[in-house]
C-alpha atoms as a PDB file:
ATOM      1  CA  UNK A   1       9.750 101.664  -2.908  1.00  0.00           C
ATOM      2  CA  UNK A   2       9.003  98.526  -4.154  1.00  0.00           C
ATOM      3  CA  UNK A   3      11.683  95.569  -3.774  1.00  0.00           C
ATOM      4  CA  UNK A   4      13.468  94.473  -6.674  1.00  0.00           C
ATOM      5  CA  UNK A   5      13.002  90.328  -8.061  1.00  0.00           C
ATOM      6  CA  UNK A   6      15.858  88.174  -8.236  1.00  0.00           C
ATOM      7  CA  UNK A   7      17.079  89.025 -11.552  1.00  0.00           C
ATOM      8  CA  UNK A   8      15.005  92.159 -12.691  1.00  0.00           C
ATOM      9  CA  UNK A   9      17.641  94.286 -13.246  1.00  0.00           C
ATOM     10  CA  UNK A  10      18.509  92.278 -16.333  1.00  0.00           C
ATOM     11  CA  UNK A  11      15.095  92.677 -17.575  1.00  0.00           C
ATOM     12  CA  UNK A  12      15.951  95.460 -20.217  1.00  0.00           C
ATOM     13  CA  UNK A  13      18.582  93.348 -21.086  1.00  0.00           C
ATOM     14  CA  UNK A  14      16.803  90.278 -22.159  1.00  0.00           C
ATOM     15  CA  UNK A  15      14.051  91.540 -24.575  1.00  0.00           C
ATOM     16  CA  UNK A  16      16.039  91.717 -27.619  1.00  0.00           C
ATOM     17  CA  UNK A  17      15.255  88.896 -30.535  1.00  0.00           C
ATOM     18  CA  UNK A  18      18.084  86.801 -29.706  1.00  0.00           C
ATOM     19  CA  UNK A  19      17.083  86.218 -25.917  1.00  0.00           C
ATOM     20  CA  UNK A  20      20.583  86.395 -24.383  1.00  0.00           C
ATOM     21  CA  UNK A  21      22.129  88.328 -21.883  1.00  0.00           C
ATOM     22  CA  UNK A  22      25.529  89.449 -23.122  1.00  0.00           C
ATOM     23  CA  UNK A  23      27.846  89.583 -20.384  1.00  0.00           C
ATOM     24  CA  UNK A  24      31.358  91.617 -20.340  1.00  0.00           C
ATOM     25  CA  UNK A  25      34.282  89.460 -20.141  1.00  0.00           C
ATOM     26  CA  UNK A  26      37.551  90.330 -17.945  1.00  0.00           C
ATOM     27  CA  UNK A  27      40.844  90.340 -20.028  1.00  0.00           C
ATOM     28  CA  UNK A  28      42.538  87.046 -19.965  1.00  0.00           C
ATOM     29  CA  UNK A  29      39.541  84.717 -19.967  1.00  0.00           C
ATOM     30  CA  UNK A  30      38.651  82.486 -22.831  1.00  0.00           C
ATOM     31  CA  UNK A  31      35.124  84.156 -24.318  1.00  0.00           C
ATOM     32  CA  UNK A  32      34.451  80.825 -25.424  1.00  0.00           C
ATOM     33  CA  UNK A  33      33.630  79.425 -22.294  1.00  0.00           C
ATOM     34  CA  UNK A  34      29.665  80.021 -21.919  1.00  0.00           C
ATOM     35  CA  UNK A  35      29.958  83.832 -21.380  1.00  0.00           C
ATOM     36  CA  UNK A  36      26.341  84.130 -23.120  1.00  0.00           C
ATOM     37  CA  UNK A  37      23.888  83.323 -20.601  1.00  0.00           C
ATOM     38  CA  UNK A  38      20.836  82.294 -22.360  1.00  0.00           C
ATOM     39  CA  UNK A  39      17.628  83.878 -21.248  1.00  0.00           C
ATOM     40  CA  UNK A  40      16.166  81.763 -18.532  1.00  0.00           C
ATOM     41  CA  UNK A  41      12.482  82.162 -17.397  1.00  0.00           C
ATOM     42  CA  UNK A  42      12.800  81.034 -14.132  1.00  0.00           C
ATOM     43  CA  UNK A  43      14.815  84.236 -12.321  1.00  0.00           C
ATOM     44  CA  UNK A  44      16.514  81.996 -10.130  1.00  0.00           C
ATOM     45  CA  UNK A  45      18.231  80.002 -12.624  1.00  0.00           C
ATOM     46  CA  UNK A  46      19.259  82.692 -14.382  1.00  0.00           C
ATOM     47  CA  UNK A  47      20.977  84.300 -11.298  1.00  0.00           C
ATOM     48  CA  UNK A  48      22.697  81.022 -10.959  1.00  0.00           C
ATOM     49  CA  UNK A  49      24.069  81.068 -14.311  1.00  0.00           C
ATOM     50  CA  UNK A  50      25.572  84.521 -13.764  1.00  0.00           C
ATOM     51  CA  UNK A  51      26.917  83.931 -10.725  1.00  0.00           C
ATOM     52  CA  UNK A  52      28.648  81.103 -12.024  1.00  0.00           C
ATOM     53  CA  UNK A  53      30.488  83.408 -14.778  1.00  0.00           C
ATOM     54  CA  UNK A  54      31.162  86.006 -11.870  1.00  0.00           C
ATOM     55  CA  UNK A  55      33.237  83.702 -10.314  1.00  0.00           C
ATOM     56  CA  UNK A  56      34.993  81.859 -13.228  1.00  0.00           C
ATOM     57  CA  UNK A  57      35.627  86.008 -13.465  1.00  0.00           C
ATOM     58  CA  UNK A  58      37.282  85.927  -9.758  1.00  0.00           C
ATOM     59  CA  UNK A  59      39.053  82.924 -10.494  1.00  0.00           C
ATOM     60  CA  UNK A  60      40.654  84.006 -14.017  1.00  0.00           C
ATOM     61  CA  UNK A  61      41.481  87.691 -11.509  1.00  0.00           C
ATOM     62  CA  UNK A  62      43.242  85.874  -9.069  1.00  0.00           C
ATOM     63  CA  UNK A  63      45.292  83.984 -11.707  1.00  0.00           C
ATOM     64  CA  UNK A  64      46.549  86.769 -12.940  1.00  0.00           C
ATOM     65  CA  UNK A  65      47.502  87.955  -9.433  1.00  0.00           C
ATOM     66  CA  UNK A  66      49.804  84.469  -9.017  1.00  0.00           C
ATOM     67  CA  UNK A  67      51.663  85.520 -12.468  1.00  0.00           C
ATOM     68  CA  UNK A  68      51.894  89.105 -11.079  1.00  0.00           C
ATOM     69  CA  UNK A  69      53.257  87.949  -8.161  1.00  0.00           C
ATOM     70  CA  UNK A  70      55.898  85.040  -9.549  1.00  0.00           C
ATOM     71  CA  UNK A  71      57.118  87.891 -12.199  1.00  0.00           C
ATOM     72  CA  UNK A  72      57.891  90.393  -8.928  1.00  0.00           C
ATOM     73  CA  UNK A  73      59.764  87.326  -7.080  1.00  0.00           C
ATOM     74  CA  UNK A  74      62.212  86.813 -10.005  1.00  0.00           C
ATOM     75  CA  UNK A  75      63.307  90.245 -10.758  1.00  0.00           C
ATOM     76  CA  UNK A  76      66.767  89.892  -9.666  1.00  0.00           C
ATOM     77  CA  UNK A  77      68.029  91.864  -6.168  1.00  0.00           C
ATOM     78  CA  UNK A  78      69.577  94.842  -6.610  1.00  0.00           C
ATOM     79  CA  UNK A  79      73.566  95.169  -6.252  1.00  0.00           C
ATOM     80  CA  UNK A  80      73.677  95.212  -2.093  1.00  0.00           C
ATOM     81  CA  UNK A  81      71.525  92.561  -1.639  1.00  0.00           C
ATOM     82  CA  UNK A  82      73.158  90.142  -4.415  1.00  0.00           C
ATOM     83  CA  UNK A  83      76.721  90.954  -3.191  1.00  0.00           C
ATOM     84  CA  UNK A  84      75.795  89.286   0.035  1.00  0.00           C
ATOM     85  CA  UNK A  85      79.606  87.644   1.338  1.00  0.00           C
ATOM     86  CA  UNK A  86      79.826  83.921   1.671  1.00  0.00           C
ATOM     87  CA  UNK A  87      79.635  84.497   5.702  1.00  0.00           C
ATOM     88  CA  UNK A  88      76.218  86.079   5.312  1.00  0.00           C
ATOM     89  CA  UNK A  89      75.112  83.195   3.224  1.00  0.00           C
ATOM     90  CA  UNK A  90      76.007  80.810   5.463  1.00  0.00           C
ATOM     91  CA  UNK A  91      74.458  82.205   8.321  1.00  0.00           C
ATOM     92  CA  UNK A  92      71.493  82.501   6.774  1.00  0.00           C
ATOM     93  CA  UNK A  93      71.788  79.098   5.430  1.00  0.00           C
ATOM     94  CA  UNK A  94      72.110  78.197   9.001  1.00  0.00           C
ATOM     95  CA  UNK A  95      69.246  79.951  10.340  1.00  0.00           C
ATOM     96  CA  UNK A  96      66.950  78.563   7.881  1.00  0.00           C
ATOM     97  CA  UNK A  97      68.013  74.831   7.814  1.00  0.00           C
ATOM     98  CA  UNK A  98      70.345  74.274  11.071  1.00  0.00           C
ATOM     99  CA  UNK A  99      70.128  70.558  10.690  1.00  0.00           C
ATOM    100  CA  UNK A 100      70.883  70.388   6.888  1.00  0.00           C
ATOM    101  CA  UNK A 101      74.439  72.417   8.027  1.00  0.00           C
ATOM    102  CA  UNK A 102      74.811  70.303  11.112  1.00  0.00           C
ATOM    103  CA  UNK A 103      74.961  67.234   8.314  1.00  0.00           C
ATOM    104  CA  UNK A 104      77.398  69.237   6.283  1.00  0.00           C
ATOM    105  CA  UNK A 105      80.043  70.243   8.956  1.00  0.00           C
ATOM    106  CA  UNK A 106      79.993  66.692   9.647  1.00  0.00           C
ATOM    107  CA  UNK A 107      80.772  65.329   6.526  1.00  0.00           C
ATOM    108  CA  UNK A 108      83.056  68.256   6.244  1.00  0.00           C
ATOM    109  CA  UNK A 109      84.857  67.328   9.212  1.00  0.00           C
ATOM    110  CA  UNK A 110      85.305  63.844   8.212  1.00  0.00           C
ATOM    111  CA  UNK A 111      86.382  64.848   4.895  1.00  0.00           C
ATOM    112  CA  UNK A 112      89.291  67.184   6.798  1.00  0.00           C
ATOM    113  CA  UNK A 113      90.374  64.259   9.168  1.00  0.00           C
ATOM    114  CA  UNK A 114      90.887  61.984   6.214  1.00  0.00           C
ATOM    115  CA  UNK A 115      92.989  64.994   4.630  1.00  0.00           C
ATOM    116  CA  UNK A 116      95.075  65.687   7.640  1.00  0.00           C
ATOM    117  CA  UNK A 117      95.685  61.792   7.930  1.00  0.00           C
ATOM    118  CA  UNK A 118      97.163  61.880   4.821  1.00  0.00           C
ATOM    119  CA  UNK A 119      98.936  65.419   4.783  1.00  0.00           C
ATOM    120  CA  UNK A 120      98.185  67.014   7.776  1.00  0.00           C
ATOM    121  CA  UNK A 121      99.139  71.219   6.535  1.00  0.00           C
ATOM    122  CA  UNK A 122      96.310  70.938   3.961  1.00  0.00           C
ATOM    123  CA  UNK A 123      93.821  68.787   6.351  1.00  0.00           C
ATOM    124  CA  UNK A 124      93.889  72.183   8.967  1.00  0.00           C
ATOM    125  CA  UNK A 125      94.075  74.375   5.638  1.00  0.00           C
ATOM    126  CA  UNK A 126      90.598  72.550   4.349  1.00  0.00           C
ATOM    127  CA  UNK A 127      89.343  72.583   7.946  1.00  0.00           C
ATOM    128  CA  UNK A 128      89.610  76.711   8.425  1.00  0.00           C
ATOM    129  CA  UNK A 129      87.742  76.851   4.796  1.00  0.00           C
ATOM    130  CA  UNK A 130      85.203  74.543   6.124  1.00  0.00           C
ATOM    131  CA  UNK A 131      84.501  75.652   9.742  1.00  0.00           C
ATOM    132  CA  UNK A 132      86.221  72.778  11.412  1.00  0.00           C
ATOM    133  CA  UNK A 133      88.504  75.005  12.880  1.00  0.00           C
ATOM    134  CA  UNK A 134      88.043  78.454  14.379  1.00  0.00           C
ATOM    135  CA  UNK A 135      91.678  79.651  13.625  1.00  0.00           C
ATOM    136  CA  UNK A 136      95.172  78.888  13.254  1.00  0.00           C
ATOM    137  CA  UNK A 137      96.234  79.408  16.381  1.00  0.00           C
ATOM    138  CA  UNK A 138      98.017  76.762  17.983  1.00  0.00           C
ATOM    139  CA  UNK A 139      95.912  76.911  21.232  1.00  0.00           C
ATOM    140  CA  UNK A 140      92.718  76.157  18.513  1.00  0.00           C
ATOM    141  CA  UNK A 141      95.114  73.209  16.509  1.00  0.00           C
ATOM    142  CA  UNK A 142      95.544  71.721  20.046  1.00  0.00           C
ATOM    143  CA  UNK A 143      92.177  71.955  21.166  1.00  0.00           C
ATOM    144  CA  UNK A 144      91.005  70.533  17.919  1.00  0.00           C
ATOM    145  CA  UNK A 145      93.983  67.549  18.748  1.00  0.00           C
ATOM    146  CA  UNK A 146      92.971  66.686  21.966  1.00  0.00           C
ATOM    147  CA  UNK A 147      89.175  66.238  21.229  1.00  0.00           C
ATOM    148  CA  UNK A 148      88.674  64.892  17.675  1.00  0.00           C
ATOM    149  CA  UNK A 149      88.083  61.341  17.411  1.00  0.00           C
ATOM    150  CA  UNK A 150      89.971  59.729  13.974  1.00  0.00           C
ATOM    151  CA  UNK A 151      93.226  61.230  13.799  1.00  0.00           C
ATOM    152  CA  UNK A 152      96.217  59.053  13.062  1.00  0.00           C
ATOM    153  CA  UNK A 153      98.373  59.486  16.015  1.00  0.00           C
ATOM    154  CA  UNK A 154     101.476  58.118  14.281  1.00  0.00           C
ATOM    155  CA  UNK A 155     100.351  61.517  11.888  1.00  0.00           C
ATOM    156  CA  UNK A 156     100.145  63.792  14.762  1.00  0.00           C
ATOM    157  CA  UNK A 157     103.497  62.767  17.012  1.00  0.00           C
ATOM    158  CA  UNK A 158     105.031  63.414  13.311  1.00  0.00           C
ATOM    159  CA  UNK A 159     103.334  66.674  13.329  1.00  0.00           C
ATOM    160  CA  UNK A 160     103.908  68.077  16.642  1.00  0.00           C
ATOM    161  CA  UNK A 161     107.486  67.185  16.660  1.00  0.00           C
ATOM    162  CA  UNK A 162     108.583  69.249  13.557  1.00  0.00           C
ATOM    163  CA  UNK A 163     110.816  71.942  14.383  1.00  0.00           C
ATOM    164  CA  UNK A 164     108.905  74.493  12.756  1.00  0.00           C
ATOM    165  CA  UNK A 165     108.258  77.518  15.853  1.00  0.00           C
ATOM    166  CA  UNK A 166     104.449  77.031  14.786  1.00  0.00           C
ATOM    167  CA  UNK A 167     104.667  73.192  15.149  1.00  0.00           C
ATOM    168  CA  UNK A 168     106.585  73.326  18.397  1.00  0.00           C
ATOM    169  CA  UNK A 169     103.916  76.387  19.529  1.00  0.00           C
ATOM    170  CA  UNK A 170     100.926  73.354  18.892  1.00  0.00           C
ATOM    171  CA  UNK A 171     102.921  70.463  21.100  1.00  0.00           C
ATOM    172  CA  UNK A 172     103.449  73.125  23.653  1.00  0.00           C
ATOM    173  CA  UNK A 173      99.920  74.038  23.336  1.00  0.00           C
ATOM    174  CA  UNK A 174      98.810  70.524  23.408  1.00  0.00           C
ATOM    175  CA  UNK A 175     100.923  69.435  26.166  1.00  0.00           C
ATOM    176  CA  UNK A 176      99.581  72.567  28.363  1.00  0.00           C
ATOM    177  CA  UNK A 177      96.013  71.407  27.875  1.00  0.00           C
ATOM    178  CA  UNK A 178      96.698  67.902  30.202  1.00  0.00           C
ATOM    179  CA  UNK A 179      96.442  67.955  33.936  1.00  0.00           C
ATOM    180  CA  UNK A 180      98.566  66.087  35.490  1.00  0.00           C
ATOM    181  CA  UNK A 181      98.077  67.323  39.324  1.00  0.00           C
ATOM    182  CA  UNK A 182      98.295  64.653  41.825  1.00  0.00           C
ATOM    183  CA  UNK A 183      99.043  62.057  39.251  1.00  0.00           C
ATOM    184  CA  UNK A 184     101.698  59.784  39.899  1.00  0.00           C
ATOM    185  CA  UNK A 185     104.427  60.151  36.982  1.00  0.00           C
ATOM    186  CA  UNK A 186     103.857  56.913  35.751  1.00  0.00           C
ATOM    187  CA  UNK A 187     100.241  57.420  35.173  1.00  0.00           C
ATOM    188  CA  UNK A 188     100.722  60.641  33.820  1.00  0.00           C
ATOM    189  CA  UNK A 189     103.589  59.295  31.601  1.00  0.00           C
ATOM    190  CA  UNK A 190     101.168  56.526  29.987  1.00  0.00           C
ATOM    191  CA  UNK A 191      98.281  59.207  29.478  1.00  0.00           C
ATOM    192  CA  UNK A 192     100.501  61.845  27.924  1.00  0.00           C
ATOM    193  CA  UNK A 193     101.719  58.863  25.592  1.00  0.00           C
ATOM    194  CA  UNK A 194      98.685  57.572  24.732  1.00  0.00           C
ATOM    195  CA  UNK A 195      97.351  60.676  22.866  1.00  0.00           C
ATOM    196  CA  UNK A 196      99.851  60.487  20.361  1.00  0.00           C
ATOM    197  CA  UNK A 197     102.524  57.925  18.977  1.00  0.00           C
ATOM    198  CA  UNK A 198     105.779  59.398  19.895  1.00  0.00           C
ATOM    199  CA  UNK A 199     108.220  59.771  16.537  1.00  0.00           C
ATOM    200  CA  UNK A 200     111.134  57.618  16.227  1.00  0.00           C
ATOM    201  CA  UNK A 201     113.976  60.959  15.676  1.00  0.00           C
ATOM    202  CA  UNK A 202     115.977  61.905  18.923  1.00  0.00           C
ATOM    203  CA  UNK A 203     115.394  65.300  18.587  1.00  0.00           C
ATOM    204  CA  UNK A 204     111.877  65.243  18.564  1.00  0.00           C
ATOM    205  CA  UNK A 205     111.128  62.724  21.468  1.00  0.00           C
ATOM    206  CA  UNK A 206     113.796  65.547  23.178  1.00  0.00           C
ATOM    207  CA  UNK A 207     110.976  68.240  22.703  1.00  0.00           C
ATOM    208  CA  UNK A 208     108.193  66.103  23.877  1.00  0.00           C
ATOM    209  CA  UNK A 209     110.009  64.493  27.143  1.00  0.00           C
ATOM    210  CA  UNK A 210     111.117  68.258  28.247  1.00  0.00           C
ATOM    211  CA  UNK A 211     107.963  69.667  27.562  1.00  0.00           C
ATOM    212  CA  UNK A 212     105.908  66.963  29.533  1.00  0.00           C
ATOM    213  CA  UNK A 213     108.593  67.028  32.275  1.00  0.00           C
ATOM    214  CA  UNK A 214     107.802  70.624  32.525  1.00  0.00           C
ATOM    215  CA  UNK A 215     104.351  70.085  32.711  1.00  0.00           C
ATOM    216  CA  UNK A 216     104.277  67.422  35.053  1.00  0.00           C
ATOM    217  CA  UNK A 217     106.291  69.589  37.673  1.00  0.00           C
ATOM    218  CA  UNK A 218     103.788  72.507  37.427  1.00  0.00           C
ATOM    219  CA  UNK A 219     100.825  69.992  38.515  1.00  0.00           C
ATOM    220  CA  UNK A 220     103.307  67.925  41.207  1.00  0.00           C
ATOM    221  CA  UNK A 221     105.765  70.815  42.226  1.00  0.00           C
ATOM    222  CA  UNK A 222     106.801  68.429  45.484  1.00  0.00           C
ATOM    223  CA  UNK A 223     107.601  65.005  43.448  1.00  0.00           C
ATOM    224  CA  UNK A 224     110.828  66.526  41.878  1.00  0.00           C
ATOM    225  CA  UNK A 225     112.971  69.737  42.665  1.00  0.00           C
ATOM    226  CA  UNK A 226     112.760  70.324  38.183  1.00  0.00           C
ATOM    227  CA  UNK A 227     111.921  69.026  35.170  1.00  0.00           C
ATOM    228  CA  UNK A 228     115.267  67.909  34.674  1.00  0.00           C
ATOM    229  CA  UNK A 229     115.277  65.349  37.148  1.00  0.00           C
ATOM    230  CA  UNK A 230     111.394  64.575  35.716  1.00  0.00           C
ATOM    231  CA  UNK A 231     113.188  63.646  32.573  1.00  0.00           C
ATOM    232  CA  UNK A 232     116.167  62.196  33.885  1.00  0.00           C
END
């Protein structure tokens, strides 16, 4: 069998009066754009010319495949995946851009310190909304105390020395958290000081000394027979 030409199976085609080749046009392309492929006499050339309009065909096909596509992505999620709780979110938000939530429990955190500075109960209430603080208990508060860098200390001695069972559960807390062992009590006395600004009401400074008394004794039990005589 004999081997085809380039372009001799358009023959038939192209021996009407008006010498064009009339070629079918895909849905969504403009039939005004050269779809009628004059006759050309040189086969080659007129190969060319339809393979151009096969792939302006391709393209105009994979166009519609992008709209196809963007119409899928915004149908909205059903009701499970839409009532995804703000925890969720935010772990995801973490796993997809950990440094863009690093920048935002930082600011967060600064945001909290300036609140607590200024009233300290809704400085650790913004913190637990925030993630600056893992909890409200007072071993957390403590922790949180001892290692964050900004906090008034005039605002925390204030704090710490309420009377409030909670408030008195966070000095203890606080207090606990020191070492003192093999510290003479003069050293440890400064340090223990120096975290904090001790408040000015006699009660208070009562419920500090005895607590850091007590402390002191557990970490030097041979450098007083109690923590009375440490806070004699």
């Amino acid at each position: 069998m004999a081997q085809a030409r380039p372009g001799q199976l358009l023959d038939p085609l192209t021996s009407s009066a008006q010498n064009t080749v009339v070629v079918a046009i895909p849905a969504g392309l403009n039939p005004t754009n050269n779809f009628l492929i004059p006759t050309l006499v040189n086969p080659l050339e007129r190969d060319y010319a339809i393979k151009r309009c096969a792939l302006a065909a391709l393209a105009a096909i994979l166009k519609s495949l992008v709209i196809w596509s963007n119409k899928i992505q915004s149908i909205p999620a059903n009701d499970d995946q839409s009532a995804l709780s703000p925890a969720t979110t935010t772990a995801a938000t973490i796993t997809a851009n950990p440094f863009a939530t690093a920048k935002h429990l930082k600011e967060a955190l600064k945001e909290g310190i300036r609140k607590f500075n200024f009233k300290p109960k809704k400085g650790i209430e913004f913190l637990l909304q925030t993630g600056g603080l893992a909890s409200k208990e007072p071993i957390e508060i403590a922790r949180f105390f001892r290692e964050t860098e900004g906090l008034d200390k005039k605002v925390l001695g204030e704090f710490m020395g309420e009377g409030e069972e909670w408030n008195i559960a966070v000095m203890h807390a606080f207090v606990d958290g020191m070492d003192f062992t093999d510290t003479s009590f003069v050293d440890a006395l400064r340090g223990f000081l120096q975290s904090f600004r001790l408040p000015g009401e006699a009660q208070k400074i009562d419920r500090y000394m005895l607590k850091f008394a007590e402390k002191y004794v557990k970490g030097n039990p041979t450098t007083f027979a109690n923590a009375g005589n440490s806070y004699a």
